[in-house]
C-alpha atoms as a PDB file:
ATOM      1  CA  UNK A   1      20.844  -4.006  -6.084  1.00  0.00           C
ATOM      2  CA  UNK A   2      19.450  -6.708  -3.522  1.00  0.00           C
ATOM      3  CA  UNK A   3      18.885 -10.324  -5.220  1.00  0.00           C
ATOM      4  CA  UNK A   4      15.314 -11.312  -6.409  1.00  0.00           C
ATOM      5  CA  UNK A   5      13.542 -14.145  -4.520  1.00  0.00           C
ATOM      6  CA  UNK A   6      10.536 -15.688  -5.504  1.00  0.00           C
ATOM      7  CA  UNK A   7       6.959 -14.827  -4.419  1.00  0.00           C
ATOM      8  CA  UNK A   8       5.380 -17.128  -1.759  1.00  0.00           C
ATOM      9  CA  UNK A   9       1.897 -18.087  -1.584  1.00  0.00           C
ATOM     10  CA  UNK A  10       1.858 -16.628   1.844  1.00  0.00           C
ATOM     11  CA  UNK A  11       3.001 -13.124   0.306  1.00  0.00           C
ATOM     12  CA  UNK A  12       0.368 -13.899  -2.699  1.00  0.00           C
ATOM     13  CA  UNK A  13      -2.171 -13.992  -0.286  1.00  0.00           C
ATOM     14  CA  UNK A  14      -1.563 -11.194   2.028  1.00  0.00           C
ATOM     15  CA  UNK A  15      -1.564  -8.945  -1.467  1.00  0.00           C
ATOM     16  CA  UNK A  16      -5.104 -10.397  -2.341  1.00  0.00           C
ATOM     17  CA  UNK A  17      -6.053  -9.296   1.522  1.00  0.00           C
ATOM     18  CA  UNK A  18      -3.965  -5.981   1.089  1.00  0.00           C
ATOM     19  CA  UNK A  19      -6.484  -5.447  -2.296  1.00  0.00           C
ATOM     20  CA  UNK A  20      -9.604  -5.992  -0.736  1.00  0.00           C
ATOM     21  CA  UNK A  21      -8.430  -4.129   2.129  1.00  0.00           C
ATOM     22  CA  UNK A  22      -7.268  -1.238   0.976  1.00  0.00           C
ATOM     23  CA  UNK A  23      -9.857  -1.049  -2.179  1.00  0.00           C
ATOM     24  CA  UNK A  24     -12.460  -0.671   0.647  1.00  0.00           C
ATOM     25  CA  UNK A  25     -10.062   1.378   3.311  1.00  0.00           C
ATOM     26  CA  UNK A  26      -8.242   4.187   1.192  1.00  0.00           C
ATOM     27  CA  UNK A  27     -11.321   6.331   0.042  1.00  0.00           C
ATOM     28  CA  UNK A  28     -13.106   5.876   3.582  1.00  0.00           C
ATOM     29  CA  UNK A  29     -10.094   7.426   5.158  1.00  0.00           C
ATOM     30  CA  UNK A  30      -9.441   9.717   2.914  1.00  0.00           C
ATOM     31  CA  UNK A  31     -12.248  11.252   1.252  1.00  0.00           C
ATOM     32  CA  UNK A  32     -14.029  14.447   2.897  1.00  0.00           C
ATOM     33  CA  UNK A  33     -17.340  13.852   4.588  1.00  0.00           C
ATOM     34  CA  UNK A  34     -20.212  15.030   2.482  1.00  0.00           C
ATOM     35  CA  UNK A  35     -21.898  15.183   5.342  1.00  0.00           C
ATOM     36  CA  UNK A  36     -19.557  16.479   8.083  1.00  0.00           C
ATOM     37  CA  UNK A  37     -16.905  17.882   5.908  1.00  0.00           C
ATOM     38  CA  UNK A  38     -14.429  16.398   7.677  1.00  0.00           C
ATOM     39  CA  UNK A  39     -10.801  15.013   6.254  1.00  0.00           C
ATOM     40  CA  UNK A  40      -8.079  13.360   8.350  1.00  0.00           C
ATOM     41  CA  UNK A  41      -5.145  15.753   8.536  1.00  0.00           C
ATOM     42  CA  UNK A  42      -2.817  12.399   8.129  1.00  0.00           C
ATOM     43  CA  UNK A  43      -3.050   8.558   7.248  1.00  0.00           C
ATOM     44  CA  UNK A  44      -0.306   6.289   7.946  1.00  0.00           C
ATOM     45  CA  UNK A  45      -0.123   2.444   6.597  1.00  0.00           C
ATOM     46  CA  UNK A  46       2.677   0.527   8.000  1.00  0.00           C
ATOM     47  CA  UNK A  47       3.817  -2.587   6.608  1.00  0.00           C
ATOM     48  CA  UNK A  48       5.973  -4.774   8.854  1.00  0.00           C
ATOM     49  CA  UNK A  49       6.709  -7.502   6.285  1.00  0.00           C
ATOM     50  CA  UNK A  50       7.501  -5.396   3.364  1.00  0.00           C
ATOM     51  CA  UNK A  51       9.414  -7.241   0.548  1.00  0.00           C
ATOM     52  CA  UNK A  52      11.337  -6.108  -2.134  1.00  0.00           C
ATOM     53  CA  UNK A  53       9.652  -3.730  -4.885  1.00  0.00           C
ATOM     54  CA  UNK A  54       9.563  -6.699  -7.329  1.00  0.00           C
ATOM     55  CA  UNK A  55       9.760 -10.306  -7.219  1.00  0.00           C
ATOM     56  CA  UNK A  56      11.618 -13.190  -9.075  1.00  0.00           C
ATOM     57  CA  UNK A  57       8.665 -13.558 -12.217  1.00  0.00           C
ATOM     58  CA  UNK A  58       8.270  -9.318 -12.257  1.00  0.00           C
ATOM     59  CA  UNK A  59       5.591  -9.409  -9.870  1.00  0.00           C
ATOM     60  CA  UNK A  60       5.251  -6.239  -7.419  1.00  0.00           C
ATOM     61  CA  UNK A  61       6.244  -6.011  -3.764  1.00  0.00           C
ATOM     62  CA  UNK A  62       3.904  -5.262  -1.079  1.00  0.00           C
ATOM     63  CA  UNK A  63       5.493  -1.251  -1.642  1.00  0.00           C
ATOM     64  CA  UNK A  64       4.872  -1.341  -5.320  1.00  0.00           C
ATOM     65  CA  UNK A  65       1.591  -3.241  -4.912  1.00  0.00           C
ATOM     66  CA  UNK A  66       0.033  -0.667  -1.931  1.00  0.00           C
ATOM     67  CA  UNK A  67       1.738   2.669  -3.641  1.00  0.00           C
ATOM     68  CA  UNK A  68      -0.536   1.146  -6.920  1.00  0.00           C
ATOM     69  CA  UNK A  69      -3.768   0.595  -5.239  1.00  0.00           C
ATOM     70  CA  UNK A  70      -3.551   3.909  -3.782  1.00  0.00           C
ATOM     71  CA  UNK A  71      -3.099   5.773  -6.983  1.00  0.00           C
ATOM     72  CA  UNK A  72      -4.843   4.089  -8.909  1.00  0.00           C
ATOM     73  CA  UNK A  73      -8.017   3.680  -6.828  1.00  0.00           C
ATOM     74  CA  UNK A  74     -11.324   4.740  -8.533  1.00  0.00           C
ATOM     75  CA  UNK A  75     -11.710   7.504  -6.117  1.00  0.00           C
ATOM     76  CA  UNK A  76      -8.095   8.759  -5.898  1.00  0.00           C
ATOM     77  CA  UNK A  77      -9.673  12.138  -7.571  1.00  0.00           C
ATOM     78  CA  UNK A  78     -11.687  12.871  -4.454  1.00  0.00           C
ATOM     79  CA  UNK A  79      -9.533  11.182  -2.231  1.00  0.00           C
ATOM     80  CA  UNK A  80      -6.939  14.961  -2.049  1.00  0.00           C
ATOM     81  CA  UNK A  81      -4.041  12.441  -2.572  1.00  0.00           C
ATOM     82  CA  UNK A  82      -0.690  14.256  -0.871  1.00  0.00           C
ATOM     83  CA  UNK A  83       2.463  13.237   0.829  1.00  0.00           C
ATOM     84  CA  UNK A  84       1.272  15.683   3.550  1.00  0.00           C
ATOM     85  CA  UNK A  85      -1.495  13.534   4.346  1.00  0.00           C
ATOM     86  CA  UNK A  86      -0.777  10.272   3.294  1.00  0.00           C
ATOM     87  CA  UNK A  87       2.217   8.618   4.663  1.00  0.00           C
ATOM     88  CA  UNK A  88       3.524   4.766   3.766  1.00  0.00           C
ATOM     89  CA  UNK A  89       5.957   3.234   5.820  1.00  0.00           C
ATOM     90  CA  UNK A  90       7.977   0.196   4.952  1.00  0.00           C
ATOM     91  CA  UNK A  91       9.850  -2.349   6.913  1.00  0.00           C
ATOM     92  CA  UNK A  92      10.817  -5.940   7.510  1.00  0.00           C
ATOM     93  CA  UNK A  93      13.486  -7.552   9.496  1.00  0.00           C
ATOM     94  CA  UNK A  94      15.588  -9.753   6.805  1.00  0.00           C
ATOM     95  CA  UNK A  95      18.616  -8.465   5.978  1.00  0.00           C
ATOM     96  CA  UNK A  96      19.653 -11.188   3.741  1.00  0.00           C
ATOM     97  CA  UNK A  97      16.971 -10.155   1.335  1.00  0.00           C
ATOM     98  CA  UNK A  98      17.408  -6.599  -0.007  1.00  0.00           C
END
């Protein structure tokens, strides 16, 4: 088990953006088309800066965090939720901070 760090603001902030984001994003990409009937195959959401899954005070990473918006979404119901079609990837570059 890595050691905790602290959030940031700057990691505070890009979760607010992630929620607004992603509130808006997931059912629009993943919802069939009433009026096409279309549904992507696949979506992919790749996070570059990914932190840990929790923080120093018990706050979520960014991989807790977008795994919650996504299942918990309002929509997730219509939104055919499936690791077929719905792929997360996680990664960031510090290895000091596991």
């Amino acid at each position: 088990m890595g050691v905790l760090w602290p959030l940031e603001p700057a990691t505070a902030a890009k979760h607010r953006l992630y929620q607004r984001y992603l509130d808006a994003w997931w059912p629009i990409l993943l919802q069939t088309s009433q009026r096409t009937g279309y549904s992507r195959p696949r979506v992919t959401l790749l996070d570059a800066f990914a932190g840990p899954g929790r923080y120093e005070g018990g706050e979520p990473g960014s991989p807790v965090f977008i795994l919650d918006r996504l299942l918990h979404h309002t929509a997730a119901d219509r939104m055919n939720l499936s690791p077929r079609r719905v792929h997360l990837v996680f990664s960031r570059k510090s290895r000091t901070r596991t």
